[in-house]
N, C-alpha and C. Protein backbone atom coordinates (compact mmCIF):
# COMPACT_ATOMS: atom_id res chain seq x y z
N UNK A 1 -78.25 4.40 -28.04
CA UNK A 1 -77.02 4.77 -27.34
C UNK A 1 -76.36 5.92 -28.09
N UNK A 2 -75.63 7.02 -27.39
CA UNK A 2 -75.39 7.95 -28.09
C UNK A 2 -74.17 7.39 -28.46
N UNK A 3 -73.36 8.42 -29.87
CA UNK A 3 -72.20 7.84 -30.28
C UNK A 3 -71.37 8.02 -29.76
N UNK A 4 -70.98 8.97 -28.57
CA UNK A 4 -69.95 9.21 -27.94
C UNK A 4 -69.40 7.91 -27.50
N UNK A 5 -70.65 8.13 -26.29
CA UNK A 5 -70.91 6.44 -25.39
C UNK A 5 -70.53 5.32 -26.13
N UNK A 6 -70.66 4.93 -27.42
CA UNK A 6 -70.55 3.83 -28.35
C UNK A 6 -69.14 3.57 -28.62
N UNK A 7 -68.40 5.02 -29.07
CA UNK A 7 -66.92 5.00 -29.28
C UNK A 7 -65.85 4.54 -28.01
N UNK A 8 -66.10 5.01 -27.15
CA UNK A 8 -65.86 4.47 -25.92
C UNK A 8 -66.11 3.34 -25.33
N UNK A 9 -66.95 2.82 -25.57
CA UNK A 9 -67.21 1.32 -25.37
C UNK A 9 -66.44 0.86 -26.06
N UNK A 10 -66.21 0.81 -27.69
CA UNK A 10 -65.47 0.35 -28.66
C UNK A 10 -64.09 0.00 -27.99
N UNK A 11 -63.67 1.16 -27.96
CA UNK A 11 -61.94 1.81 -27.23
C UNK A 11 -62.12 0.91 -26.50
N UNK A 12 -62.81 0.61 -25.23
CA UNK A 12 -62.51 0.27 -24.20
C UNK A 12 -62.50 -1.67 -24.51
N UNK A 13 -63.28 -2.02 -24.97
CA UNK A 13 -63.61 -3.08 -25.50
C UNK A 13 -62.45 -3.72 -26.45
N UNK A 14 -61.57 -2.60 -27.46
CA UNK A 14 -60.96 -3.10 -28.42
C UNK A 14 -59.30 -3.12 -27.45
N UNK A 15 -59.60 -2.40 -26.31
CA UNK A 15 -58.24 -1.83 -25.78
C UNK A 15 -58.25 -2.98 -24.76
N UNK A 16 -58.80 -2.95 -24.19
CA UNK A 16 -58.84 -4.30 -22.84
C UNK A 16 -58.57 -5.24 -23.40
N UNK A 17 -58.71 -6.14 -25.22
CA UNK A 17 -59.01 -7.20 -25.32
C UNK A 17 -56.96 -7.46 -25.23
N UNK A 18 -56.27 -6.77 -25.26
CA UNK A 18 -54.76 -6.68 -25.50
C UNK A 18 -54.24 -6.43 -23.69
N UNK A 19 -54.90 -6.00 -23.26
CA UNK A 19 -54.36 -6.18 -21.84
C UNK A 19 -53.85 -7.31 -21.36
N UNK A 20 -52.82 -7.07 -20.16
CA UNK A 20 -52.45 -8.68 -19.68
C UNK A 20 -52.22 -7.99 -18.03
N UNK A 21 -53.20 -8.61 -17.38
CA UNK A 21 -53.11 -8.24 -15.84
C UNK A 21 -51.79 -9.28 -15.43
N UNK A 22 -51.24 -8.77 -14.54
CA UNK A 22 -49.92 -9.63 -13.63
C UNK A 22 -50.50 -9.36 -12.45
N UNK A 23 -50.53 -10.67 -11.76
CA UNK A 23 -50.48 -10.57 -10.04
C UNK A 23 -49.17 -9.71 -9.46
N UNK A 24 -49.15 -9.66 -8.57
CA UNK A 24 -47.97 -9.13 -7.72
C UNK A 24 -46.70 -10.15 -7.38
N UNK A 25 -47.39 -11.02 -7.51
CA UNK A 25 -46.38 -12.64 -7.49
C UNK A 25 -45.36 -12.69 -8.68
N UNK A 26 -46.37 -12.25 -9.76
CA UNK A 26 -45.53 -12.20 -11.33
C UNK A 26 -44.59 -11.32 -11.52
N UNK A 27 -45.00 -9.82 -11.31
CA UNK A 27 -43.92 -9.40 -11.37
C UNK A 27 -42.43 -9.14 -10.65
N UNK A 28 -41.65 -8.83 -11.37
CA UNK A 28 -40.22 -8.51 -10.74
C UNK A 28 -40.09 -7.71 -9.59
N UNK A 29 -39.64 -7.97 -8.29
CA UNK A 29 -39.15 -7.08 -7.62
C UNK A 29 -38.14 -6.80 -7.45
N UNK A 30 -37.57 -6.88 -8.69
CA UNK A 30 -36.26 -6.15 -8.22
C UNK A 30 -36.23 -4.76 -8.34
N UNK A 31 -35.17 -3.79 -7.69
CA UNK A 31 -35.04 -2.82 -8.42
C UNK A 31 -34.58 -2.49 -10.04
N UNK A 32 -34.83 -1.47 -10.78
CA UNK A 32 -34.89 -1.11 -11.99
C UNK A 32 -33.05 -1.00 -11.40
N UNK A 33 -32.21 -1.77 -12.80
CA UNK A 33 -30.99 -1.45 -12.80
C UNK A 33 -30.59 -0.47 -12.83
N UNK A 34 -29.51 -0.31 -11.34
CA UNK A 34 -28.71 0.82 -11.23
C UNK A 34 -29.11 1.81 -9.86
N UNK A 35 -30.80 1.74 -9.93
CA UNK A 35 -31.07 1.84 -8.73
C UNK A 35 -30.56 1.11 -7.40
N UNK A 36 -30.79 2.15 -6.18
CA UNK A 36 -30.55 1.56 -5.03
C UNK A 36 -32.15 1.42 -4.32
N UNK A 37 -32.51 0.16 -3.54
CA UNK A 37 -33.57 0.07 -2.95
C UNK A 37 -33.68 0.88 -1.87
N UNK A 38 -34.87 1.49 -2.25
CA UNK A 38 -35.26 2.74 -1.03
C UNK A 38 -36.11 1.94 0.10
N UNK A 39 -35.93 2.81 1.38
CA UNK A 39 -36.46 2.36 2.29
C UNK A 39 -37.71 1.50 2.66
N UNK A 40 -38.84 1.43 1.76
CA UNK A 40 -39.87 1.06 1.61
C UNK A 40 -40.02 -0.41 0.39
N UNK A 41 -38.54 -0.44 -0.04
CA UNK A 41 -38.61 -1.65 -0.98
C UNK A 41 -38.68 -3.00 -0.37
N UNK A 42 -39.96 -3.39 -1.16
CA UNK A 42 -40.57 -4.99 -0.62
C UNK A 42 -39.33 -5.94 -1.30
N UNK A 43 -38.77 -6.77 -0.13
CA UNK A 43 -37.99 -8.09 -0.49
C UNK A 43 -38.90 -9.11 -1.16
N UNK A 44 -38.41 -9.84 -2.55
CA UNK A 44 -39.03 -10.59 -3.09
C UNK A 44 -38.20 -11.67 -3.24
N UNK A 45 -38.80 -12.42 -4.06
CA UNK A 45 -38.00 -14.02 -4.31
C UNK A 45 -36.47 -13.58 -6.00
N UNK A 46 -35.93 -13.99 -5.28
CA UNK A 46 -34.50 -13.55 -6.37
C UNK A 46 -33.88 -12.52 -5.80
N UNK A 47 -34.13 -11.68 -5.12
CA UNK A 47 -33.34 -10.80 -4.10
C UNK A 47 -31.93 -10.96 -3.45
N UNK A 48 -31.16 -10.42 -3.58
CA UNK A 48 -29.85 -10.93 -2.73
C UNK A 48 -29.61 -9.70 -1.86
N UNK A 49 -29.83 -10.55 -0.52
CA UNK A 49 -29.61 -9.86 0.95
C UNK A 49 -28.01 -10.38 1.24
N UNK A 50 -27.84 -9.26 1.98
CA UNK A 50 -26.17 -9.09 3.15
C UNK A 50 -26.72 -8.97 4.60
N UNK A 51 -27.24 -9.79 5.48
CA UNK A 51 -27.18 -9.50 6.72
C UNK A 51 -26.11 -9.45 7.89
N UNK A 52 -25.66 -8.63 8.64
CA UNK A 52 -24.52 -8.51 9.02
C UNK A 52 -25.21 -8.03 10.44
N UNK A 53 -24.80 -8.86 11.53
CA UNK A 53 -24.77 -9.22 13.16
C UNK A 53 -23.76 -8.53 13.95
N UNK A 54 -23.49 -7.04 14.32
CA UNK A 54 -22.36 -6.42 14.58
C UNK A 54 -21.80 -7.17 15.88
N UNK A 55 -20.14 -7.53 15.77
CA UNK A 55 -19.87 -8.68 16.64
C UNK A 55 -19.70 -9.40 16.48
N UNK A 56 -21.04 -10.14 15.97
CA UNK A 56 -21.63 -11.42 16.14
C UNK A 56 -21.41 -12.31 14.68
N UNK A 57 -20.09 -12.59 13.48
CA UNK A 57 -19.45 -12.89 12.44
C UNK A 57 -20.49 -14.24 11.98
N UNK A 58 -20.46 -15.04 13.27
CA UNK A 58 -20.97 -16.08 13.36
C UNK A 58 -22.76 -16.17 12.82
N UNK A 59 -23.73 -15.64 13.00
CA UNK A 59 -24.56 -15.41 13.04
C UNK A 59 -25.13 -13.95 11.56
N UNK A 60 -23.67 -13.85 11.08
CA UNK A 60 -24.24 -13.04 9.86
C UNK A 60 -24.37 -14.05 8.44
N UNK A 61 -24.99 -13.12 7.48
CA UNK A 61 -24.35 -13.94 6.15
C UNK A 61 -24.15 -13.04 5.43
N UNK A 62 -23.13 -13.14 4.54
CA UNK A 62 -22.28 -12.43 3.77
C UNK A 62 -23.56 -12.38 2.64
N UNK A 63 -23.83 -13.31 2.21
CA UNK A 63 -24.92 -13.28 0.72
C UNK A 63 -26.07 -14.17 0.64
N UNK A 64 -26.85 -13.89 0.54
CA UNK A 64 -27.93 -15.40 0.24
C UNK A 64 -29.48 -14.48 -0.76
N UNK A 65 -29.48 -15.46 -1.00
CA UNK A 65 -30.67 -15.41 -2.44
C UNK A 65 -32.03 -15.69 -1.60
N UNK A 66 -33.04 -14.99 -1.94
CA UNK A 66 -34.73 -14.91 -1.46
C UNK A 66 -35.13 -16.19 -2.36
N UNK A 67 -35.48 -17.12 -1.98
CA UNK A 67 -35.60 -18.47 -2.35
C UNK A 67 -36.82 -18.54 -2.95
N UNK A 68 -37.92 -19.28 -4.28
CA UNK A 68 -38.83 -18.71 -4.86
C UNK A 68 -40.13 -18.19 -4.10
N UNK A 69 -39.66 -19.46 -2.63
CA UNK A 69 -40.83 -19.49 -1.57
C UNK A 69 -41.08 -18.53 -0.94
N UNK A 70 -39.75 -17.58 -1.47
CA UNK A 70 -39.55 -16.03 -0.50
C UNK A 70 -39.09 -16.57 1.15
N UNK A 71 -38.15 -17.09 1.43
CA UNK A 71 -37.18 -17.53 1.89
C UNK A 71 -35.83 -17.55 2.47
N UNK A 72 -35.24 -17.21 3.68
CA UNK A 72 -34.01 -17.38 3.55
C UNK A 72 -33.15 -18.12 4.68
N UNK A 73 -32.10 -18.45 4.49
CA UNK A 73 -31.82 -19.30 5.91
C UNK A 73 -30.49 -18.24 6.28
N UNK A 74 -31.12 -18.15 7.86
CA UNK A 74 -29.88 -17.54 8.64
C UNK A 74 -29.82 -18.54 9.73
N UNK A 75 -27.96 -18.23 10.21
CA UNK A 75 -27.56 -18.82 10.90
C UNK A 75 -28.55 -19.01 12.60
N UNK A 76 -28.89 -20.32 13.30
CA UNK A 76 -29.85 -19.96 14.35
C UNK A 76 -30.70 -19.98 13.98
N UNK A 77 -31.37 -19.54 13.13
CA UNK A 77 -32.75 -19.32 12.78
C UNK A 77 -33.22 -20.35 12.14
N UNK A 78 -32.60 -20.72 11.16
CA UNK A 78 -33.12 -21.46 9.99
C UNK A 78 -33.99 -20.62 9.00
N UNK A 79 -34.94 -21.31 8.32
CA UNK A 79 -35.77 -20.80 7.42
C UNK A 79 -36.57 -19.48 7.78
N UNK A 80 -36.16 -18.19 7.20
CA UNK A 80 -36.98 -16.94 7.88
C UNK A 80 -37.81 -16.54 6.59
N UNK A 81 -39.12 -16.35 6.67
CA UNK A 81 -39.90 -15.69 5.40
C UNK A 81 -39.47 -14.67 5.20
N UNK A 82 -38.81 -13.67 4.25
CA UNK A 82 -38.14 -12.81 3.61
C UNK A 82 -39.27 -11.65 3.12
N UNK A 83 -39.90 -12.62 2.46
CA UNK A 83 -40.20 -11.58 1.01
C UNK A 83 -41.96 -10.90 1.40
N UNK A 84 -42.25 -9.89 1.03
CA UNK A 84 -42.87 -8.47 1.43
C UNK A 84 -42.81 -7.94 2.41
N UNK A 85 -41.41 -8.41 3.30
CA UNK A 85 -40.70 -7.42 4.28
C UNK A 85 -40.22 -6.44 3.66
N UNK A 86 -39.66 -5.08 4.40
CA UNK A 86 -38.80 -3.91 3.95
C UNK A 86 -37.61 -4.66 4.77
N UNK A 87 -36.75 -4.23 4.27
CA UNK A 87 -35.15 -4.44 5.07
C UNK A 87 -35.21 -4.15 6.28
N UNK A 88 -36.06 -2.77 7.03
CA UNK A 88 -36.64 -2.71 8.40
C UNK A 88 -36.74 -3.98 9.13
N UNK A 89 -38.18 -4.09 8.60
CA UNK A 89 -38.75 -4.95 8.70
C UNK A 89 -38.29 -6.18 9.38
N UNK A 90 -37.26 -6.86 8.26
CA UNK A 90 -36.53 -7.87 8.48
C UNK A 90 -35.33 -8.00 9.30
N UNK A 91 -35.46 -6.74 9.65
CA UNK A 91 -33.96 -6.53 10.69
C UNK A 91 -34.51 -6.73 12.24
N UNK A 92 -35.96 -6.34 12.19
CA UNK A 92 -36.60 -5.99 13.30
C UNK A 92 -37.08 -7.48 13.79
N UNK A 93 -37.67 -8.42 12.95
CA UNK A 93 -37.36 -9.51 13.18
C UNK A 93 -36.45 -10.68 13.69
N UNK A 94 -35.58 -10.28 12.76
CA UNK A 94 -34.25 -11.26 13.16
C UNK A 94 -33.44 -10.48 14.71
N UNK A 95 -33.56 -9.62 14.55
CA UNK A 95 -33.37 -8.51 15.87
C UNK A 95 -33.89 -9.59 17.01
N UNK A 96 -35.60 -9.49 17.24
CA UNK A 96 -36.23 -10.05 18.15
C UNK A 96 -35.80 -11.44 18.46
N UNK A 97 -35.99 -12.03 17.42
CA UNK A 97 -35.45 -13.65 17.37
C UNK A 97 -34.22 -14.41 18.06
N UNK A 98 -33.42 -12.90 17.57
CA UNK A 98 -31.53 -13.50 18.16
C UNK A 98 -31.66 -12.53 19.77
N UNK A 99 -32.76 -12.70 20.33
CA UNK A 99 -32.76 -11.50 21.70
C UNK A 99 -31.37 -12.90 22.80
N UNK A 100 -31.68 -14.40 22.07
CA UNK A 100 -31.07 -15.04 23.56
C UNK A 100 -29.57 -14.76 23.12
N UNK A 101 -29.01 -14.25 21.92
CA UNK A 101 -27.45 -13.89 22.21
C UNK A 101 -26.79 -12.62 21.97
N UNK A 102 -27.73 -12.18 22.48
CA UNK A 102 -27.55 -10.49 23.09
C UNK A 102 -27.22 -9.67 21.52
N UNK A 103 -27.73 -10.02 20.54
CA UNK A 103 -27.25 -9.42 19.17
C UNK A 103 -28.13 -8.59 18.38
N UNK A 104 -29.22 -8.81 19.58
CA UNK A 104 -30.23 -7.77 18.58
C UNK A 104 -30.16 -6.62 18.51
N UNK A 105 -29.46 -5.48 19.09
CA UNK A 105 -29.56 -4.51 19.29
C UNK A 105 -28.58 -3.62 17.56
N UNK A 106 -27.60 -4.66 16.94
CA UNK A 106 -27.25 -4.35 15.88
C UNK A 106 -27.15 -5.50 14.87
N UNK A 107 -28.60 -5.43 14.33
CA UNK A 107 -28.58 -5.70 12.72
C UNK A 107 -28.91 -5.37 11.78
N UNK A 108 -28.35 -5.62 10.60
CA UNK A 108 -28.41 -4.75 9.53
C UNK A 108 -29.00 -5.74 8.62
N UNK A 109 -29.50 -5.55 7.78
CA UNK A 109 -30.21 -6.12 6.27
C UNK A 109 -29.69 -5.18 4.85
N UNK A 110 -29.00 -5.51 3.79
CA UNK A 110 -28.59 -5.08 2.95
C UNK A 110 -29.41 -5.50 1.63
N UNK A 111 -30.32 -4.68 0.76
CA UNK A 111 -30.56 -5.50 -0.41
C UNK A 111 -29.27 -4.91 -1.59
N UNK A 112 -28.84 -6.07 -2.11
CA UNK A 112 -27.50 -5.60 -3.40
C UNK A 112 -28.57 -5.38 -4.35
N UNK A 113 -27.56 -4.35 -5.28
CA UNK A 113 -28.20 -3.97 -6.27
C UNK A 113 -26.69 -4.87 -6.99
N UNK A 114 -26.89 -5.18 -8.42
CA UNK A 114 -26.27 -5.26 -9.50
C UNK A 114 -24.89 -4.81 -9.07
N UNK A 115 -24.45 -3.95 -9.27
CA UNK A 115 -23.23 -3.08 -8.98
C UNK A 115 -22.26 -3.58 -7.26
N UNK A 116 -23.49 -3.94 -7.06
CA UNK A 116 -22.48 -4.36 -5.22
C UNK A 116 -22.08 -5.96 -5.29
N UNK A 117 -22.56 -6.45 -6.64
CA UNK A 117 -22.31 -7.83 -6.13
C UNK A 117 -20.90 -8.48 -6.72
């Protein structure tokens, strides 16, 4: 084996043995403090959403926590799976869902950052 090849194996061998893979489950989704979640940010478990039902007071919630199951309960609905939705996403849902009291046409999904809460 040439020595290049050898040193590199080494590296790679001595460097991997210190690695620590994380699933996607493991890590944090939150945003990095201070940030605001951009359009494309996946809702995870520990998340705190503001959904707000224009009108419709009854049917919003002021605050609720992404439950570990990735989770959340809205009014009507009950238990809605939350988490690797975008805020889209989840608007577009609960949108469809609440079609029998005419409320879908304005909802909003808020993820708080630190600073809003």
């Amino acid at each position: 084996m040439a020595p290049a090849l050898r040193i590199v194996l080494i590296v790679l061998l001595l460097g991997g043995a210190s690695c620590e893979v994380i699933s996607p489950m493991e890590r944090s989704t939150a945003p990095p403090a201070g940030a605001e979640p951009g359009p494309e940010y996946r809702i995870g478990p520990g998340d705190r959403l503001r959904i707000t039902v224009v009108n419709h007071p009854e049917l919003s919630v002021r605050r609720t926590e992404v439950a570990a199951d990735g989770t959340i309960e809205v009014p009507r609905l009950g238990r809605v799976h939350a988490a690797g939705l975008t805020s889209s996403e989840l608007e577009d849902f609960i949108r469809r869902e609440l079609r029998e009291f005419r409320a879908y046409r304005s909802v909003f999904v808020i993820v708080e950052t630190e600073e809003q809460q």
